[in-house]
N, C-alpha and C. Protein backbone atom coordinates (compact mmCIF):
# COMPACT_ATOMS: atom_id res chain seq x y z
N UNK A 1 86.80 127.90 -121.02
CA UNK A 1 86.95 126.46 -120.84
C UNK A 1 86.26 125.76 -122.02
N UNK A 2 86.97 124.75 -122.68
CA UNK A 2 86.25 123.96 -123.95
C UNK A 2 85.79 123.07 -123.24
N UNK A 3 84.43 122.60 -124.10
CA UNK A 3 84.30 120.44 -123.97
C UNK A 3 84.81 120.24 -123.07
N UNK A 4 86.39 119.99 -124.42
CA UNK A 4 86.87 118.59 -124.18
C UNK A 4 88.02 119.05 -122.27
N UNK A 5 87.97 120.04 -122.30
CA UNK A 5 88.69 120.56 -120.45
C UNK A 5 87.70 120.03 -119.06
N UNK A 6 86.01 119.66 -119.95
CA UNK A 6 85.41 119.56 -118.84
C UNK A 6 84.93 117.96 -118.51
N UNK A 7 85.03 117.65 -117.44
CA UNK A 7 85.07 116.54 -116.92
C UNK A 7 83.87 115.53 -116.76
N UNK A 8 83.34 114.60 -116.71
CA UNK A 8 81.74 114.51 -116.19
C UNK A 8 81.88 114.99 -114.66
N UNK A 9 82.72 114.85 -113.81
CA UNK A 9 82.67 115.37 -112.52
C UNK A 9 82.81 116.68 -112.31
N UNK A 10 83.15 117.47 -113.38
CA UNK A 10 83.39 119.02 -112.96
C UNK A 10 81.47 119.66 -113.24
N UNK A 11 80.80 118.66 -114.47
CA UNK A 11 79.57 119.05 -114.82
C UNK A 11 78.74 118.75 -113.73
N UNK A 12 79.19 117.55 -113.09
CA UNK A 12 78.13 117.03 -112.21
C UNK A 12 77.99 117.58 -110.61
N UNK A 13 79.52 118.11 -110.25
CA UNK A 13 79.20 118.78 -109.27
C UNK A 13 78.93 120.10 -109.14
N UNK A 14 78.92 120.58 -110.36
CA UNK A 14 78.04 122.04 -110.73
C UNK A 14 76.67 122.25 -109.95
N UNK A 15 75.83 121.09 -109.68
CA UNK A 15 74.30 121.12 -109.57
C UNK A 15 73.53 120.56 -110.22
N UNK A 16 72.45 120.08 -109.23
CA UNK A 16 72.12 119.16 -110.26
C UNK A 16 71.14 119.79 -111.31
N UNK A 17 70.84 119.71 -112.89
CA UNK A 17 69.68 120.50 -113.72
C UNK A 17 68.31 120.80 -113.12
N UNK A 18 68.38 119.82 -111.98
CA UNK A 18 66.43 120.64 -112.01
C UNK A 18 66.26 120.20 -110.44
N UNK A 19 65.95 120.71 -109.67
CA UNK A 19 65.45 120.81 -107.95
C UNK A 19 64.17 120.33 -108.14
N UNK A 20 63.65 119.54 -106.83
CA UNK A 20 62.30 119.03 -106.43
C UNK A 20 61.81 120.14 -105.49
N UNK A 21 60.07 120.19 -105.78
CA UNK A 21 60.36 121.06 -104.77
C UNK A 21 58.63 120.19 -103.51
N UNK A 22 59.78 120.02 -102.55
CA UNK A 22 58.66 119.27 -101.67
C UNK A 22 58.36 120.09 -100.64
N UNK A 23 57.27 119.62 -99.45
CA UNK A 23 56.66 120.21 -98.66
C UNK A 23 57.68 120.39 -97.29
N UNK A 24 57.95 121.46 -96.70
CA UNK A 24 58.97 121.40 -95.94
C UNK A 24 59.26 119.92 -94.95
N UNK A 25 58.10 119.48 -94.34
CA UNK A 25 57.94 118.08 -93.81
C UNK A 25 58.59 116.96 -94.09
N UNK A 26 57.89 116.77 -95.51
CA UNK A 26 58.61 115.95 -96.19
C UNK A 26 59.70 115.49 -96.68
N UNK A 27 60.37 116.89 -97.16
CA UNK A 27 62.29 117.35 -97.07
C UNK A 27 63.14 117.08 -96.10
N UNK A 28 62.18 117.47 -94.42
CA UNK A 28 62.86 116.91 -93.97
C UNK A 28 63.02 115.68 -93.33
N UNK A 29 61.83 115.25 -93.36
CA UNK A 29 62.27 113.37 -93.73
C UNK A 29 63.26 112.60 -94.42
N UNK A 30 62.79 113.22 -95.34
CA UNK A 30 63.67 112.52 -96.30
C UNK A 30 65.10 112.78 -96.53
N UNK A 31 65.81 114.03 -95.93
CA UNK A 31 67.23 114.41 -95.86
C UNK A 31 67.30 113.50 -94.13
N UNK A 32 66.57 113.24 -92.99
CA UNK A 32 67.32 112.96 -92.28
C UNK A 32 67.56 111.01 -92.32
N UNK A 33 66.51 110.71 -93.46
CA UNK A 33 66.63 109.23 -93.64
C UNK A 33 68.17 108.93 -94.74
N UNK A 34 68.09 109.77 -95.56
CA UNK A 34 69.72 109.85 -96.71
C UNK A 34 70.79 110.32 -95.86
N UNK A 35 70.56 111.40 -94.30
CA UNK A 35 71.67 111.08 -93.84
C UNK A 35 72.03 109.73 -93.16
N UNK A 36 71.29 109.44 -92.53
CA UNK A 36 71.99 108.12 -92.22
C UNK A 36 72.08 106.81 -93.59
N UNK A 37 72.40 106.86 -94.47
CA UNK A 37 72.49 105.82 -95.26
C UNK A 37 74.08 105.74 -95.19
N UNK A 38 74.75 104.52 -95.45
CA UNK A 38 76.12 104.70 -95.76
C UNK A 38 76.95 104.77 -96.89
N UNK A 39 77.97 104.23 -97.10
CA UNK A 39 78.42 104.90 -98.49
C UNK A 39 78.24 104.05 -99.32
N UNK A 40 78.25 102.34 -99.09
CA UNK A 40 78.16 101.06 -100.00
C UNK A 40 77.44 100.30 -99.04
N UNK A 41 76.91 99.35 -99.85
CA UNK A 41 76.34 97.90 -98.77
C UNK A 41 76.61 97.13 -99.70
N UNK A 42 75.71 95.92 -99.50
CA UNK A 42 75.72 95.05 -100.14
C UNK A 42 74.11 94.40 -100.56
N UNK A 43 73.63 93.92 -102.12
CA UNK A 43 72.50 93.68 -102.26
C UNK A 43 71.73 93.05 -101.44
N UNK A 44 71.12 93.26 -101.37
CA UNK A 44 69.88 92.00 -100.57
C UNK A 44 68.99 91.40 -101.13
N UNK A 45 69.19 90.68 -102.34
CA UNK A 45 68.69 89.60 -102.46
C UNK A 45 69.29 88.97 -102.40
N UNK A 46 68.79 87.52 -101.96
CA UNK A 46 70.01 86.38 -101.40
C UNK A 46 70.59 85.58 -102.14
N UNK A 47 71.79 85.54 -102.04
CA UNK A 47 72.80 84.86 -102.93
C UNK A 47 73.45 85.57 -103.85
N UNK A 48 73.27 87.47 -103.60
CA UNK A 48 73.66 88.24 -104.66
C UNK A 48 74.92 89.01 -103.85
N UNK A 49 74.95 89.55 -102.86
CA UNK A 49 75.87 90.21 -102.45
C UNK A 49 76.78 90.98 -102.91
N UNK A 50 76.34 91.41 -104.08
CA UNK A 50 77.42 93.24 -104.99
C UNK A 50 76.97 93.49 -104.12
N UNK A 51 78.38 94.79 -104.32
CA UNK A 51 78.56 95.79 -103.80
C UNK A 51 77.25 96.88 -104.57
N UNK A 52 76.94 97.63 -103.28
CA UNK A 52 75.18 98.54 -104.47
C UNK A 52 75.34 99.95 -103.57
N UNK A 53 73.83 100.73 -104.06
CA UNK A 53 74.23 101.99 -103.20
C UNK A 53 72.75 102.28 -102.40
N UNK A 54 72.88 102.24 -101.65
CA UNK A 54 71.55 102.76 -100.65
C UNK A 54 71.36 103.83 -101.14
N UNK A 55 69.80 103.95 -101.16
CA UNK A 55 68.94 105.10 -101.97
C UNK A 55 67.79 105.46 -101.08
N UNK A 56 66.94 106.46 -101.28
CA UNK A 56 65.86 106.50 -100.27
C UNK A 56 64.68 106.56 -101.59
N UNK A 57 63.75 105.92 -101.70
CA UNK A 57 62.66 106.74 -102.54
C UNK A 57 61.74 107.55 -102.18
N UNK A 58 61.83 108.35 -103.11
CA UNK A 58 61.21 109.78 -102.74
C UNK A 58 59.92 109.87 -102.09
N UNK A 59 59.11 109.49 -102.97
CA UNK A 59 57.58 109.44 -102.91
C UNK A 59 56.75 108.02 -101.97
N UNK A 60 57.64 106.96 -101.77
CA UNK A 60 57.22 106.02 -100.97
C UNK A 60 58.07 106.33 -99.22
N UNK A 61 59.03 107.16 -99.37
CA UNK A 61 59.95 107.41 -98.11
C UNK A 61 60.46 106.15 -97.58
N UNK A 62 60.83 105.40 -98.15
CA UNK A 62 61.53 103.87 -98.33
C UNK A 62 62.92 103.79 -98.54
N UNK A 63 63.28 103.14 -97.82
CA UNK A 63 65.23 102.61 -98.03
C UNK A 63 65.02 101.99 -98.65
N UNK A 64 66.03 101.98 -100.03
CA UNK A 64 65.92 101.00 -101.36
C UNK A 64 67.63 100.64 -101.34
N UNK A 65 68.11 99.39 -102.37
CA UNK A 65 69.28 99.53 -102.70
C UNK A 65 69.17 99.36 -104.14
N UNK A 66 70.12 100.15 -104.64
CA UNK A 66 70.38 99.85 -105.93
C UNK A 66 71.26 98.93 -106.39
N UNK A 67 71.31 98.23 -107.34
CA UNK A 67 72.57 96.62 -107.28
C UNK A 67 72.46 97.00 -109.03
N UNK A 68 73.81 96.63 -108.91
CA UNK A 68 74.29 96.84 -110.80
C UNK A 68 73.72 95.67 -110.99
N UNK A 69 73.19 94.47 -111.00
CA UNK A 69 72.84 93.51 -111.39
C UNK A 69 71.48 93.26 -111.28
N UNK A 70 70.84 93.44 -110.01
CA UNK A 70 69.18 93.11 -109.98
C UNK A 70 68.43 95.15 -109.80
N UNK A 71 69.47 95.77 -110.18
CA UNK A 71 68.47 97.63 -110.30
C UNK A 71 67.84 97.65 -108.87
N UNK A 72 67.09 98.19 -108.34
CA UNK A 72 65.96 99.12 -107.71
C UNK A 72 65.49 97.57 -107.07
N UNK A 73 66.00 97.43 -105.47
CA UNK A 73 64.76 96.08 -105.01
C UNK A 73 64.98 96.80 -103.24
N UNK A 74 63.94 96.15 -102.77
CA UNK A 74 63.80 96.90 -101.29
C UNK A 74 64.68 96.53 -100.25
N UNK A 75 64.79 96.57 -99.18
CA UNK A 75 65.88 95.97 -98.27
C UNK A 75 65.53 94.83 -98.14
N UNK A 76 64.10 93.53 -98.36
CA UNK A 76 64.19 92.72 -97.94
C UNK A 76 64.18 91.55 -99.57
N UNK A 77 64.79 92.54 -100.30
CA UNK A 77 65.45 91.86 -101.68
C UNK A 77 64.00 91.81 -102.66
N UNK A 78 62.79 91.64 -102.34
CA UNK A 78 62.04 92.56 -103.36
C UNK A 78 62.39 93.47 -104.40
N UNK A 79 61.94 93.09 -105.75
CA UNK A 79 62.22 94.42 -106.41
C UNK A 79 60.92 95.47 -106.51
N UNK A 80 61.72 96.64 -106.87
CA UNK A 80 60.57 97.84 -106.64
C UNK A 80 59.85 98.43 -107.82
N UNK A 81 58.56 98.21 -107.84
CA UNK A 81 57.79 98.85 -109.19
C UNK A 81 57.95 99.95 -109.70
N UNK A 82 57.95 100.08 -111.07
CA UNK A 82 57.72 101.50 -111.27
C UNK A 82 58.93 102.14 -111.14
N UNK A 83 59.31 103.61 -111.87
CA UNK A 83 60.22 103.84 -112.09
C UNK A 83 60.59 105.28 -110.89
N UNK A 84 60.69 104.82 -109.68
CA UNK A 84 60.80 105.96 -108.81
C UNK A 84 61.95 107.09 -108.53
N UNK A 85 61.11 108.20 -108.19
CA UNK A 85 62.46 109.26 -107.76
C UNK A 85 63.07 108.85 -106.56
N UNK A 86 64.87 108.63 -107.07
CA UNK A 86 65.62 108.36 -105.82
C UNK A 86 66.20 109.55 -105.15
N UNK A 87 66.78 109.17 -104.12
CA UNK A 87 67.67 110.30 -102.89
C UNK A 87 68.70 109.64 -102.21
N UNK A 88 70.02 110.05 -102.50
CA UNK A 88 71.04 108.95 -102.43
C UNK A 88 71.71 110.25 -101.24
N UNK A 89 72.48 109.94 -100.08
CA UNK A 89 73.19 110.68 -99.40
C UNK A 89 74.18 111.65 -100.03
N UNK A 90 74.90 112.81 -99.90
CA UNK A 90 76.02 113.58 -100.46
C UNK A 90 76.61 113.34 -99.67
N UNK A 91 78.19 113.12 -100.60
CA UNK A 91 79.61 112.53 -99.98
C UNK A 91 80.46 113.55 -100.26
């Protein structure tokens, strides 16, 4: 297979380059909070309403959304410090 045959989606659902490796506890927190996230929402800060993607952060164990326009802010439209590890549901 060359390059140019491979897709960004054929690379990306290969795996991802590098695994976290957390405390069993914690893993499973945090997989049963990304399962329930859904597939789109909408921002929450007010008056913004894109379409964004629910995220969990890793290390705070927090529902975040991501918005192409205001990045990384919390569910109650806060934005979030610092540049955190996210955890987005698999579709």
């Amino acid at each position: 297979m060359t390059a140019a045959s491979i897709s960004l989606e054929d690379g990306f659902a290969s795996g991802p380059p590098l695994r976290l490796v957390l405390p069993r506890a914690k893993r499973a927190r945090l997989a049963a909070r990304a399962a329930r996230l859904v597939g789109r929402c909408l921002c929450s800060v007010p008056a913004c309403g894109r379409q964004s993607l629910p995220v969990v952060l890793v290390e705070a164990e927090l529902d975040a959304i991501l918005c192409p326009c205001h990045e990384l802010v919390l569910l109650d439209g806060s934005p979030v410090a610092g540049q955190p590890v996210l955890a987005t549901s698999a579709w």
